[in-house]
N, C-alpha and C. Protein backbone atom coordinates (compact mmCIF):
# COMPACT_ATOMS: atom_id res chain seq x y z
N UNK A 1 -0.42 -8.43 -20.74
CA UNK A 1 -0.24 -7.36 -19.77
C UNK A 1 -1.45 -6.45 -19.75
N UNK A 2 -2.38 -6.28 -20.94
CA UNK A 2 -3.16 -5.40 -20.90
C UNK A 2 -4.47 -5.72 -20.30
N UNK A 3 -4.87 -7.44 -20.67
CA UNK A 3 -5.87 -7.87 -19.81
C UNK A 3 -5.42 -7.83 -18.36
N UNK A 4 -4.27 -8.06 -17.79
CA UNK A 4 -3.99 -7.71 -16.53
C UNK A 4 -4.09 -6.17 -16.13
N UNK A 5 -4.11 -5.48 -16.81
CA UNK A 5 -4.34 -4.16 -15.82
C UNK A 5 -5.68 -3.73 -16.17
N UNK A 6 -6.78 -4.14 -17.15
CA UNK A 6 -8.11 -4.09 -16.91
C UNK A 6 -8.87 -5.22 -16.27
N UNK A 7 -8.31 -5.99 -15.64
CA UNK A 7 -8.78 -6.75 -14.73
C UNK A 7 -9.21 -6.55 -13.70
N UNK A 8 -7.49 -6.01 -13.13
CA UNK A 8 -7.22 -5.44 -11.40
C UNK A 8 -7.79 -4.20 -11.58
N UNK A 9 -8.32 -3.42 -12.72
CA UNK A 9 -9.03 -2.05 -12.11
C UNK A 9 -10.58 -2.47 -11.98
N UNK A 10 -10.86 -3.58 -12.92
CA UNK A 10 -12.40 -4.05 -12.48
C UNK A 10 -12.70 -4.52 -11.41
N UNK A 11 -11.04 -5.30 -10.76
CA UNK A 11 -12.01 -5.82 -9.62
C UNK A 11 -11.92 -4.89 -8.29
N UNK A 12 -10.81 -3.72 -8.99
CA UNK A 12 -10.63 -2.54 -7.36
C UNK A 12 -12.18 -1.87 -7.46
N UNK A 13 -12.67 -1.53 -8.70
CA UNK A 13 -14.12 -0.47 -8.62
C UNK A 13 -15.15 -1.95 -8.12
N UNK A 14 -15.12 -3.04 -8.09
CA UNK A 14 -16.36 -3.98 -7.77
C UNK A 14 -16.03 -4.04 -6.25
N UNK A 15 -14.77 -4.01 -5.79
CA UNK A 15 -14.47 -4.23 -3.98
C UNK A 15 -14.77 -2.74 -4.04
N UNK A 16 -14.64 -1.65 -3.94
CA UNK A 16 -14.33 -0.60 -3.30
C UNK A 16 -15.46 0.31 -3.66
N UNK A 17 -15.98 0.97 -2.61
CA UNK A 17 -17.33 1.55 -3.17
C UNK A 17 -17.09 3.17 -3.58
N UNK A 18 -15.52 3.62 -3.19
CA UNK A 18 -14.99 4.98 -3.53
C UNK A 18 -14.75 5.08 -4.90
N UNK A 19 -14.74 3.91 -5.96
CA UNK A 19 -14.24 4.56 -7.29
C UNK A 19 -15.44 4.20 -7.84
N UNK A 20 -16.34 3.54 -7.49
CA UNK A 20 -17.51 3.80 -8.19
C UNK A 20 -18.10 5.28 -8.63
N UNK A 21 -17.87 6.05 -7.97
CA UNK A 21 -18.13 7.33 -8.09
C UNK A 21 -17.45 7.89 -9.27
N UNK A 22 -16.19 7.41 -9.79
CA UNK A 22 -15.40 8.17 -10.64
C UNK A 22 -15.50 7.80 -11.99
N UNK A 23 -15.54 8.74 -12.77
CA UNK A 23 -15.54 8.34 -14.00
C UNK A 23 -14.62 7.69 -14.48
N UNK A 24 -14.34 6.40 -15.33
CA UNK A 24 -13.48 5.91 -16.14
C UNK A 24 -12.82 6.77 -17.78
N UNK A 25 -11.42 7.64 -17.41
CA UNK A 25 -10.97 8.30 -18.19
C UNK A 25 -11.25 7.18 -19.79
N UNK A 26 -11.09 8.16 -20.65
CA UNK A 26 -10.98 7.08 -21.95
C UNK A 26 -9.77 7.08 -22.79
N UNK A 27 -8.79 5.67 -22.44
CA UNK A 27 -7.64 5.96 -22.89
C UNK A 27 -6.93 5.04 -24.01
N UNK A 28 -6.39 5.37 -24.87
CA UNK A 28 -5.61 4.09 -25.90
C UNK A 28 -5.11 3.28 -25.10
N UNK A 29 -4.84 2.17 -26.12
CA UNK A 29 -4.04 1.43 -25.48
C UNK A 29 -2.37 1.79 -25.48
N UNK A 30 -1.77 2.39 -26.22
CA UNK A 30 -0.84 3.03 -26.12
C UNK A 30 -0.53 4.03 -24.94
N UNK A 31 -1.43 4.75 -24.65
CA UNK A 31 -1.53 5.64 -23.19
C UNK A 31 -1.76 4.86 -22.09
N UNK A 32 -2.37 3.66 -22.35
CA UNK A 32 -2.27 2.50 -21.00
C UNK A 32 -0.98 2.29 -21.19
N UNK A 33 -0.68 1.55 -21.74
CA UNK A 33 1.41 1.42 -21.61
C UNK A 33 2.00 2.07 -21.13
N UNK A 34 1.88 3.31 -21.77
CA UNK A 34 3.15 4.58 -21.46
C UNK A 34 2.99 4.67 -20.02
N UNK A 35 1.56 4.86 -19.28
CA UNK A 35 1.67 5.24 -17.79
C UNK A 35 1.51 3.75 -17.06
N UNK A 36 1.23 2.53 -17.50
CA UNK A 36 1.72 1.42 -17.01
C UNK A 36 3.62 1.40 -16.85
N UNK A 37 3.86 1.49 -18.06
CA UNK A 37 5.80 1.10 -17.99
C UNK A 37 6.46 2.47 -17.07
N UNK A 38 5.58 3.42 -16.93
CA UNK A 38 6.07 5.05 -16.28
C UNK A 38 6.19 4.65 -14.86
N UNK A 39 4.77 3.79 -14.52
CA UNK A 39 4.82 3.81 -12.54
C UNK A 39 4.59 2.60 -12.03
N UNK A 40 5.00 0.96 -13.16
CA UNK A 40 4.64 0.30 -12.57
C UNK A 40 6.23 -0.22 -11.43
N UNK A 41 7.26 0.63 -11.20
CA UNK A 41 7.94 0.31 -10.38
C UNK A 41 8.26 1.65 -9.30
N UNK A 42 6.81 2.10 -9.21
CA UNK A 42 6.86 3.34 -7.94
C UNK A 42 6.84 3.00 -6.70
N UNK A 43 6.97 1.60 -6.57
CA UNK A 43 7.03 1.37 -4.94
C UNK A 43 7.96 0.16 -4.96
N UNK A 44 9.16 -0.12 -5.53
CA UNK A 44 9.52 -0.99 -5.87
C UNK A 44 10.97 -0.57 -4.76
N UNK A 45 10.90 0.23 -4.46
CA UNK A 45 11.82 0.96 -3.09
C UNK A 45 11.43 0.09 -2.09
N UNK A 46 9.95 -0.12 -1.84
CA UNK A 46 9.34 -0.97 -0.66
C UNK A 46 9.68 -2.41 -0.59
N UNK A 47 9.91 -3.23 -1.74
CA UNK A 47 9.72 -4.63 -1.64
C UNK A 47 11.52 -5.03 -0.85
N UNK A 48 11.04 -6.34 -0.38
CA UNK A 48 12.27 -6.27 0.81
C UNK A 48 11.40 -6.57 2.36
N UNK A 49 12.80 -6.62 3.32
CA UNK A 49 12.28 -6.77 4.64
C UNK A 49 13.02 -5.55 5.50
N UNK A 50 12.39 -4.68 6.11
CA UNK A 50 12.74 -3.96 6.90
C UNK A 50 12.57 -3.71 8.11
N UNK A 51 13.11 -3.29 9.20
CA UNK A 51 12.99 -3.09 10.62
C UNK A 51 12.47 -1.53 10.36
N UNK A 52 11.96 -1.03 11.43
CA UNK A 52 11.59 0.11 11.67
C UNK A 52 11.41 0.74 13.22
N UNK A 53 11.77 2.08 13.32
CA UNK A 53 11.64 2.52 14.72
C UNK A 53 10.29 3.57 14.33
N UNK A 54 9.08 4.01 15.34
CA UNK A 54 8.32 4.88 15.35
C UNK A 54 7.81 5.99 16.32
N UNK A 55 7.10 7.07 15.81
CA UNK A 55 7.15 7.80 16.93
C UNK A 55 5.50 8.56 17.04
N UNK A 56 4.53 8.03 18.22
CA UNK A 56 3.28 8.27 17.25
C UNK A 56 2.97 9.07 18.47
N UNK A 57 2.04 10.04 18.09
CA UNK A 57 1.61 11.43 19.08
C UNK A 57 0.93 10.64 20.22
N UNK A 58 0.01 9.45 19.96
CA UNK A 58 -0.95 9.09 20.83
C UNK A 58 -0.48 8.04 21.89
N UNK A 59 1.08 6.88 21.12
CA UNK A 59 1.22 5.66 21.63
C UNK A 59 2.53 6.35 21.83
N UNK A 60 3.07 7.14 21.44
CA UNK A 60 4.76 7.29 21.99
C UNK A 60 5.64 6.12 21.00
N UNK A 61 7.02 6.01 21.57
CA UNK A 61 7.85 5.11 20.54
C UNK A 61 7.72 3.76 20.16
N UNK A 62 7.74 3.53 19.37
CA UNK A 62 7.47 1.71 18.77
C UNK A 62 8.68 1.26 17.92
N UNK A 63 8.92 0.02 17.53
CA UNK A 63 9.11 -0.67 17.11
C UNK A 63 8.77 -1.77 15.85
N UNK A 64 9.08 -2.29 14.85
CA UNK A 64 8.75 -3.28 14.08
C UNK A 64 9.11 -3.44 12.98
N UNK A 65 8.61 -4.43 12.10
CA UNK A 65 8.94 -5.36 10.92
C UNK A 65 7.77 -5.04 9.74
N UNK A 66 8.90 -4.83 8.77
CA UNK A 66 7.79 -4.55 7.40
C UNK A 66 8.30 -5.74 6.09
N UNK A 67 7.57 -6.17 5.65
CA UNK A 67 8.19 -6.81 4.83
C UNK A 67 6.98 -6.83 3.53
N UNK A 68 7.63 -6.22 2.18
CA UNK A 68 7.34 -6.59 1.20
C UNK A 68 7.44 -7.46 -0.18
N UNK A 69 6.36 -8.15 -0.82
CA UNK A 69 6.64 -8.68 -1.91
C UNK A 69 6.10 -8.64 -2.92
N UNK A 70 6.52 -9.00 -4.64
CA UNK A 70 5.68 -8.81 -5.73
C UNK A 70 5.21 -9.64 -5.70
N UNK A 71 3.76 -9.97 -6.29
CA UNK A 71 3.05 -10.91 -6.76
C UNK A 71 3.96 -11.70 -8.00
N UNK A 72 3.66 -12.73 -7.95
CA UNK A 72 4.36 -13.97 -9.04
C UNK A 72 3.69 -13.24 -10.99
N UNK A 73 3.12 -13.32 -10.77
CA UNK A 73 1.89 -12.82 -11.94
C UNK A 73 2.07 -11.25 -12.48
N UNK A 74 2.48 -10.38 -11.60
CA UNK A 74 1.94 -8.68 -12.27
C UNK A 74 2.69 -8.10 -11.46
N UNK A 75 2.54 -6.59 -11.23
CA UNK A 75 3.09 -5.97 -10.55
C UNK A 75 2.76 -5.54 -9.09
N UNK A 76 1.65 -6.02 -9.12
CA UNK A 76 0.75 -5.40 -7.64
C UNK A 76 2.31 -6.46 -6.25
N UNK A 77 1.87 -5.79 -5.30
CA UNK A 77 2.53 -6.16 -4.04
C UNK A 77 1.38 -6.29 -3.03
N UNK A 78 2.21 -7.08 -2.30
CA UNK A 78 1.45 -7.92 -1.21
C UNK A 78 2.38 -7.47 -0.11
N UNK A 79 2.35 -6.32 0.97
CA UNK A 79 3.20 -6.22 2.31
C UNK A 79 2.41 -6.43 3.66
N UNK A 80 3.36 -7.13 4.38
CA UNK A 80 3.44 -6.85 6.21
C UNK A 80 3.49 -6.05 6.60
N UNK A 81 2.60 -5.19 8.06
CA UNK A 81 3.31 -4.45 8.67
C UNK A 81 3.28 -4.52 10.00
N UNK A 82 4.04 -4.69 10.73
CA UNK A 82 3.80 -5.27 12.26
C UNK A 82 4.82 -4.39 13.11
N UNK A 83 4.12 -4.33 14.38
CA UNK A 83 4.83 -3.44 15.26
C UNK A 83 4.56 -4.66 16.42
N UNK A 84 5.90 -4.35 17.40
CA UNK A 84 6.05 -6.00 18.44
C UNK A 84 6.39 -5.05 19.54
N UNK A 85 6.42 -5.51 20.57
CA UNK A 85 6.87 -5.29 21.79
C UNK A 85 8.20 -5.35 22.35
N UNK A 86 8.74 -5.21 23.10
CA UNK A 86 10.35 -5.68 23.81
C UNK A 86 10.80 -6.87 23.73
N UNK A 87 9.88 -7.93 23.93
CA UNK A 87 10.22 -9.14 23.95
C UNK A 87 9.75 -9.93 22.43
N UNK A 88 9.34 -9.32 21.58
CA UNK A 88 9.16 -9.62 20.28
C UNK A 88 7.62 -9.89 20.44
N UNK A 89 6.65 -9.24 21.15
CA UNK A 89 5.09 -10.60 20.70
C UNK A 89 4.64 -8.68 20.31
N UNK A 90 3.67 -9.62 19.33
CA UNK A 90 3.02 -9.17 18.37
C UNK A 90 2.03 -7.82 18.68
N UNK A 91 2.00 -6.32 18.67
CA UNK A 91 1.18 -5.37 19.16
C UNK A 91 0.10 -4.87 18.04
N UNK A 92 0.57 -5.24 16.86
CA UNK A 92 -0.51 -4.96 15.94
C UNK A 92 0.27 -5.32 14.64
N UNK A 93 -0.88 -6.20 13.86
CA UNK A 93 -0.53 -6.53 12.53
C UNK A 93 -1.61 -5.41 11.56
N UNK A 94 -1.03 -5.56 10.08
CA UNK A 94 -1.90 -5.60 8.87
C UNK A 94 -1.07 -5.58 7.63
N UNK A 95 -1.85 -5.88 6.84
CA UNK A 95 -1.60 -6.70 5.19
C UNK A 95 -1.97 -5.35 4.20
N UNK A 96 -1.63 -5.00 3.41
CA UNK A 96 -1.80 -4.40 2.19
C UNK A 96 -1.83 -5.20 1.05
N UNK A 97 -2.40 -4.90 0.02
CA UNK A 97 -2.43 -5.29 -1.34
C UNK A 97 -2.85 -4.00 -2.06
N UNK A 98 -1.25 -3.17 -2.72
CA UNK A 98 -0.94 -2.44 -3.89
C UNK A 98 -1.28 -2.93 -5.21
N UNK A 99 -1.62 -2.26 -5.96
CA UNK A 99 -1.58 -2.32 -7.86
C UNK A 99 -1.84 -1.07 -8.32
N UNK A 100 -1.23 -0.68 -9.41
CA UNK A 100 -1.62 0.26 -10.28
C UNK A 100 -2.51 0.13 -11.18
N UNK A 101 -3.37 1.48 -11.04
CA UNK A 101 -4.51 1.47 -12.47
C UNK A 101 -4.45 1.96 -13.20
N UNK A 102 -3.62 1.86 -14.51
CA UNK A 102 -3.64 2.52 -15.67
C UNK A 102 -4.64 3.57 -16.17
N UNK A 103 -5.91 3.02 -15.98
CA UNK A 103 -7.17 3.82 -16.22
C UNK A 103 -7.04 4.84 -15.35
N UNK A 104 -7.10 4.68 -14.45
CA UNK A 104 -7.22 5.94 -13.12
C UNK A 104 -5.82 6.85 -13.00
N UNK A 105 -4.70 6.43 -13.74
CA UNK A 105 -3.32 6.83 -12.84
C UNK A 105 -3.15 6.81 -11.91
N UNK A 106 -3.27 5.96 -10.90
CA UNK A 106 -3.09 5.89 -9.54
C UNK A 106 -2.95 4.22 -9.01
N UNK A 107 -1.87 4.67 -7.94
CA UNK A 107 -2.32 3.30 -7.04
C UNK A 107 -3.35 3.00 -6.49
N UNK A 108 -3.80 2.04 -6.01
CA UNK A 108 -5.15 1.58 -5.35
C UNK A 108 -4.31 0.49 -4.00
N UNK A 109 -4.92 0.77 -2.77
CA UNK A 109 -4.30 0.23 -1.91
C UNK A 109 -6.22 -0.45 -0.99
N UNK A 110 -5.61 -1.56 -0.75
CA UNK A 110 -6.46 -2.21 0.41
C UNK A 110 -5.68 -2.57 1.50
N UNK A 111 -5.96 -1.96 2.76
CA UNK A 111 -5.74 -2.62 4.06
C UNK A 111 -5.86 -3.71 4.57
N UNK A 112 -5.74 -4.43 5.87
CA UNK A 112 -7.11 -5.63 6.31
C UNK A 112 -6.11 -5.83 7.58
N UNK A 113 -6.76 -5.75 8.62
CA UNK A 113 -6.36 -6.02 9.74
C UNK A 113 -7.62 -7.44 10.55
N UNK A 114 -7.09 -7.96 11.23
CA UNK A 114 -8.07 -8.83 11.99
C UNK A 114 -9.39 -8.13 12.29
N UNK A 115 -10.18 -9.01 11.94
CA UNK A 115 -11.90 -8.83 11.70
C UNK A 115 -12.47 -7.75 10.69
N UNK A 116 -11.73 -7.19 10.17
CA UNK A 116 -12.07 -5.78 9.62
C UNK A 116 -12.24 -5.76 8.06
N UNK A 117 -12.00 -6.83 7.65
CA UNK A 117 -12.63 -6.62 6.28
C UNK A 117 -11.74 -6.04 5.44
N UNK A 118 -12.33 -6.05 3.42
CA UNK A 118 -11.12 -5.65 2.85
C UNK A 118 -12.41 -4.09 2.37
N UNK A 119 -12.04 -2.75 3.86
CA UNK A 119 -13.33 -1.94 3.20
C UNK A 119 -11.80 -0.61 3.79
N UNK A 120 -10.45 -0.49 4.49
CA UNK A 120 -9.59 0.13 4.13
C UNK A 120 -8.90 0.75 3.00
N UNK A 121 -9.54 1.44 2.34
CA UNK A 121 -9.24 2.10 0.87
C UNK A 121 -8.63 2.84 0.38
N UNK A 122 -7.20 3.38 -0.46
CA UNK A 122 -6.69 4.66 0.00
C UNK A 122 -5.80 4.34 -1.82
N UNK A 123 -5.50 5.41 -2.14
CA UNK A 123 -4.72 5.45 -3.28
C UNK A 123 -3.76 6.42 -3.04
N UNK A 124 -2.67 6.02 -4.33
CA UNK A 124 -1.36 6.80 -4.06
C UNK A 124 -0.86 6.83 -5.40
N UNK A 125 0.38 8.01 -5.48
CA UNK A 125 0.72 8.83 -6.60
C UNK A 125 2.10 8.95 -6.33
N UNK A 126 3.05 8.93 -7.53
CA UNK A 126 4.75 9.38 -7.05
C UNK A 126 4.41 10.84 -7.35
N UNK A 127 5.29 11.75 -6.40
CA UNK A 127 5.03 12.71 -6.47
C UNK A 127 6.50 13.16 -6.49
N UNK A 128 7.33 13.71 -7.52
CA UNK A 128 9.04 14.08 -7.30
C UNK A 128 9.28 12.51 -6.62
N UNK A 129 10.44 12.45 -5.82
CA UNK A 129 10.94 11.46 -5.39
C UNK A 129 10.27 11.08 -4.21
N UNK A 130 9.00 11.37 -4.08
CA UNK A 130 8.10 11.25 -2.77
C UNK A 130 7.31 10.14 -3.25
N UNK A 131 6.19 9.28 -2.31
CA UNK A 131 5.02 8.76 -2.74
C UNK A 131 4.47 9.61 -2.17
N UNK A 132 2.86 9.75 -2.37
CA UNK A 132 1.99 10.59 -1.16
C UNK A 132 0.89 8.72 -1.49
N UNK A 133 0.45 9.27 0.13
CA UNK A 133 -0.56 8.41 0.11
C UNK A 133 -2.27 8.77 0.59
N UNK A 134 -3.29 8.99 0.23
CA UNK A 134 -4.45 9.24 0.93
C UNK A 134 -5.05 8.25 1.13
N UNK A 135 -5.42 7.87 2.70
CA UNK A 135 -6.18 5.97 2.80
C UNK A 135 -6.99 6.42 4.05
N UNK A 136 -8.45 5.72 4.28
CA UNK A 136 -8.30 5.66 5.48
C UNK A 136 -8.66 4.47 5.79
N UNK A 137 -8.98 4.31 7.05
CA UNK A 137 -8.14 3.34 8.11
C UNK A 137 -9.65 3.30 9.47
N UNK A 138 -9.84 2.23 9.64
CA UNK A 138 -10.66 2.00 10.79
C UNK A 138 -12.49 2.23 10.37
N UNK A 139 -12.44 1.74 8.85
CA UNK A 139 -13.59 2.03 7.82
C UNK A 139 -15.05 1.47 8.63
N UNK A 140 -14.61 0.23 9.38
CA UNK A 140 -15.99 -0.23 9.76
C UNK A 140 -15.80 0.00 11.67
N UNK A 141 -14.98 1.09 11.73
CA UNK A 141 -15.41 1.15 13.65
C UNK A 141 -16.09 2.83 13.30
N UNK A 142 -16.28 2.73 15.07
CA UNK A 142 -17.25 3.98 15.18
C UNK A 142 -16.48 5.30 14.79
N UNK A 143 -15.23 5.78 14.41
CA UNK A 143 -14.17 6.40 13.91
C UNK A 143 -13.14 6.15 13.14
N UNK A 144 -13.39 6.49 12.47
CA UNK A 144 -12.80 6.05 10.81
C UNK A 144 -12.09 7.48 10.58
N UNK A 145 -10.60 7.10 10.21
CA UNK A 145 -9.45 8.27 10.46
C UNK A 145 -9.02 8.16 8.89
N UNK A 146 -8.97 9.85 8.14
CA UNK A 146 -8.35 9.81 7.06
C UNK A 146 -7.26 10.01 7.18
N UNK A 147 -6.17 9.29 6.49
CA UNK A 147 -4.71 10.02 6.97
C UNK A 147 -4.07 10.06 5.32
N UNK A 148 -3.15 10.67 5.80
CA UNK A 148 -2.28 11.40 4.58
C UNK A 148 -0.45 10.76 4.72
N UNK A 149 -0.06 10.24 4.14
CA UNK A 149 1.41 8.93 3.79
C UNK A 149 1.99 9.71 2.95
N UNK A 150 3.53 10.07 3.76
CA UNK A 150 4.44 10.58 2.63
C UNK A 150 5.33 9.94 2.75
N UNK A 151 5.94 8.85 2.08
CA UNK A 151 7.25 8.25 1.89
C UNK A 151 8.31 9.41 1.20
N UNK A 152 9.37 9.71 2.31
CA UNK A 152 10.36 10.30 1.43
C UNK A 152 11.76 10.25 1.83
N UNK A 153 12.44 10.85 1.49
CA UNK A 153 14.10 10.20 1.71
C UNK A 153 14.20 8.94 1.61
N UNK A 154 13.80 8.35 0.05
CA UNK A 154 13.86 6.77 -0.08
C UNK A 154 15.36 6.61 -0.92
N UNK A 155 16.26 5.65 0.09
CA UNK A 155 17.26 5.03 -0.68
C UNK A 155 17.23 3.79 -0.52
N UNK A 156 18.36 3.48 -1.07
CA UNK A 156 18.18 1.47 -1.22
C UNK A 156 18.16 0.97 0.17
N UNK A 157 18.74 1.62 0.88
CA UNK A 157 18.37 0.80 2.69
C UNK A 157 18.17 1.85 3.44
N UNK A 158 16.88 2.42 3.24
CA UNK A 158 16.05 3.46 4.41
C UNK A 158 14.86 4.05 3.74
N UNK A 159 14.28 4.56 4.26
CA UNK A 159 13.14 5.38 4.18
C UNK A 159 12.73 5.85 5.13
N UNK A 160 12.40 6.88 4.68
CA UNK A 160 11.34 7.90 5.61
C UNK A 160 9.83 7.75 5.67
N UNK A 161 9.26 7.93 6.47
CA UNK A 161 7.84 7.57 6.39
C UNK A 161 6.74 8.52 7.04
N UNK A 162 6.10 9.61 6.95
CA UNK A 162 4.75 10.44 8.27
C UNK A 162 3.92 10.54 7.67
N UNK A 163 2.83 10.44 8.53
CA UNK A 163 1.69 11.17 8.35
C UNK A 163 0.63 11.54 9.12
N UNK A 164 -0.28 12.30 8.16
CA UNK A 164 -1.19 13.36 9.24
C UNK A 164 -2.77 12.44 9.05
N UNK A 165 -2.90 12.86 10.24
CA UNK A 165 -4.63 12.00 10.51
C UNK A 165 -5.70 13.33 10.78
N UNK A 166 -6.70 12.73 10.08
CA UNK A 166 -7.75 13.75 10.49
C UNK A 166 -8.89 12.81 10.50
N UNK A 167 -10.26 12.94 12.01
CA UNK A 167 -10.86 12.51 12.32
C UNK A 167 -12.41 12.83 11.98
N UNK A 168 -12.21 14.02 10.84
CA UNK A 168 -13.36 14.61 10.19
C UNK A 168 -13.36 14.36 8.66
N UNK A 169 -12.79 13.59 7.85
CA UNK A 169 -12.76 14.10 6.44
C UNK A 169 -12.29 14.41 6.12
N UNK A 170 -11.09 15.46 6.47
CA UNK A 170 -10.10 16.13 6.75
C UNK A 170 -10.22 17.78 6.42
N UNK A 171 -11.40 17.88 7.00
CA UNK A 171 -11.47 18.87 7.75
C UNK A 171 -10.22 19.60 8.55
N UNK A 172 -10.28 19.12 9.86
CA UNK A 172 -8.77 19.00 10.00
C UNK A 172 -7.82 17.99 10.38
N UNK A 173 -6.47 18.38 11.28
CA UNK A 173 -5.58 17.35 10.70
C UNK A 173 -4.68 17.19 11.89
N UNK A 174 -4.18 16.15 12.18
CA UNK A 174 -3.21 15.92 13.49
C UNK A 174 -2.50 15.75 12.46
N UNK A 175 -1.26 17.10 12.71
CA UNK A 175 0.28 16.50 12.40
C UNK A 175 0.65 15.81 12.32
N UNK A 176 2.01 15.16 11.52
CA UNK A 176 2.64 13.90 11.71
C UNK A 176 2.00 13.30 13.01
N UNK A 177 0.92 12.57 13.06
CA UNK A 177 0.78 11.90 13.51
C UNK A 177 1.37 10.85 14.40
N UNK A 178 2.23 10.04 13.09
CA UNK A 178 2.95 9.33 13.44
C UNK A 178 4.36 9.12 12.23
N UNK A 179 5.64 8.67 13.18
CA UNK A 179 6.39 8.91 11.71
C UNK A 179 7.14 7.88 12.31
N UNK A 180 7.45 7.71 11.06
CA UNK A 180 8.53 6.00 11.12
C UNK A 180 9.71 6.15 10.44
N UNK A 181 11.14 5.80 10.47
CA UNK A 181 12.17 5.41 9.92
C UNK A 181 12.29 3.60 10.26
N UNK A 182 12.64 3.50 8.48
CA UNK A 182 12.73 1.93 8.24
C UNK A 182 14.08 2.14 7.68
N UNK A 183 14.88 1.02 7.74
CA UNK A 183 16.29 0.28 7.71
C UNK A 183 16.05 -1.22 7.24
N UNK A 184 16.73 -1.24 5.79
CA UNK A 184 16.63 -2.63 5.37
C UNK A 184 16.97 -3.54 5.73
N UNK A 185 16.76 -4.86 6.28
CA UNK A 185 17.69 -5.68 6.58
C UNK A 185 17.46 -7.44 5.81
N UNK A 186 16.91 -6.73 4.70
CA UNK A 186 16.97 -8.42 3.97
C UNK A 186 16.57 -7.63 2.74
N UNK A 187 16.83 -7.96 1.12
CA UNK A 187 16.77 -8.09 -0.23
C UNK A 187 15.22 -8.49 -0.84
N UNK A 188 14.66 -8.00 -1.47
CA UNK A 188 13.89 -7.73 -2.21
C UNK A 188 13.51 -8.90 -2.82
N UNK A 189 12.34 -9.32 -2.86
CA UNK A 189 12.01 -11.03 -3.49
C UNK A 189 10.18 -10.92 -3.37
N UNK A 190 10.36 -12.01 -4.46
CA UNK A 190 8.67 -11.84 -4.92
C UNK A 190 8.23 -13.54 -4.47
N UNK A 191 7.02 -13.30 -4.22
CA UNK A 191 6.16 -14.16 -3.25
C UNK A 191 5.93 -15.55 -4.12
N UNK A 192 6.13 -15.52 -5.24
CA UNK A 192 5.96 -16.61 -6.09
C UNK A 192 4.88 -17.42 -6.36
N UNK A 193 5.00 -18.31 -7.30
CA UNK A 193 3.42 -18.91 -7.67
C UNK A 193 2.91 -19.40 -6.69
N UNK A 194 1.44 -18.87 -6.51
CA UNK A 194 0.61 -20.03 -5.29
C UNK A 194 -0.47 -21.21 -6.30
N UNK A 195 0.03 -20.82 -7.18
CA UNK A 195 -0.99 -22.09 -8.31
C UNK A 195 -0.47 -22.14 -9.39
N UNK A 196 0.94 -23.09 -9.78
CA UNK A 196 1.86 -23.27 -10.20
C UNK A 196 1.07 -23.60 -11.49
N UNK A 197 1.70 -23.65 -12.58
CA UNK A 197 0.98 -24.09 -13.59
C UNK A 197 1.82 -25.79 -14.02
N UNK A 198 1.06 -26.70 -14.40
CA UNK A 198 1.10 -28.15 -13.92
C UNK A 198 0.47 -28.91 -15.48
N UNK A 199 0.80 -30.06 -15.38
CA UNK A 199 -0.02 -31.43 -16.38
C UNK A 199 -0.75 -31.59 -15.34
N UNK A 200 -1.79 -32.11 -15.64
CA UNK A 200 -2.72 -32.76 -15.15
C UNK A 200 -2.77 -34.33 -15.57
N UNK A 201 -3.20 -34.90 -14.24
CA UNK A 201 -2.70 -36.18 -14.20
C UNK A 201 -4.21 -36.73 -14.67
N UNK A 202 -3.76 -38.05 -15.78
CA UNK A 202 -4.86 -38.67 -16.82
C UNK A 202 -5.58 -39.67 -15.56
């Protein structure tokens, strides 16, 4: 478990050019545990398939499908998030890949939408019965939006979801932006081995 969580923080600071900047706290291995076993099920509310209704300042009301899962291996998650149209076709996808960094205390989140690369960067913290999230979003177009993710009113089939965008740094800030209520409608399940472990044939 311990080579797994100095792994995934080596390879979030080698993809991501924001934690290069940060110093690596210096911690036992005992203090890696304690805040590994403390938050490695802070988003464990998320995994599952959910519907969702939305309400965004710029696009007005939406629709769509979220679906999360654990990795076979560790704790990190792998989610969907898609918003569809009336007739179900597709208005916008993207993929996340969550893990926690022991070293850092924090989540580490990557985005990736079609053509865009894995350069969407944003980390997150339980905060009381809240997540907060800081990510931004649209890293390689000509406007790149920081926004701010508060998951709250999380029970076993719902959540709450807003947040605020700012187009400076955050400087300043468009209000809830956009806010979503999700409704579960399928059980919680992990994505399973994609490289099964096997004999090898003589």
């Amino acid at each position: 478990m311990q080579s797994k969580i100095l792994v995934a923080a080596l390879a979030a600071m080698i993809a991501t050019t924001p934690l290069l900047a940060q110093k690596v706290p210096q911690r036992t291995e005992a203090q890696l545990k304690a805040l590994y076993d403390e938050h490695v099920k802070d988003f464990d509310y998320l995994l599952g398939d959910w519907s969702f209704t939305s309400v965004s300042k710029e696009f007005g009301k939406g629709r769509g499908f979220w679906t999360a899962m654990r990795m076979a291996e560790g704790p990190e998650i792998l989610d969907e998030f898609r918003i569809v149209g009336d007739s179900g076709e597709t208005w916008y996808a993207s993929s996340t890949f969550r893990g926690y960094n022991a070293m850092l205390d924090q989540w580490e989140l990557i985005s990736v939408d079609q053509g865009r690369g894995l350069h969407d960067f944003g980390t997150a913290r339980r905060v009381g019965k809240e997540m907060h999230i800081e990510q931004t979003f649209g890293s390689m177009s000509p406007q790149p939006f920081l926004w701010r993710i508060r998951y709250y009113n999380i029970q076993p089939d719902r959540f709450s979801w807003t947040a605020d965008r700012s187009p400076d740094g955050g400087k300043t800030w468009q209000k809830e932006y956009l806010q979503i209520e999700a409704r579960r409608i399928g059980p919680a399940r992990s994505l399973g081995q994609l490289a099964p472990a096997r004999k090898t044939s003589g």
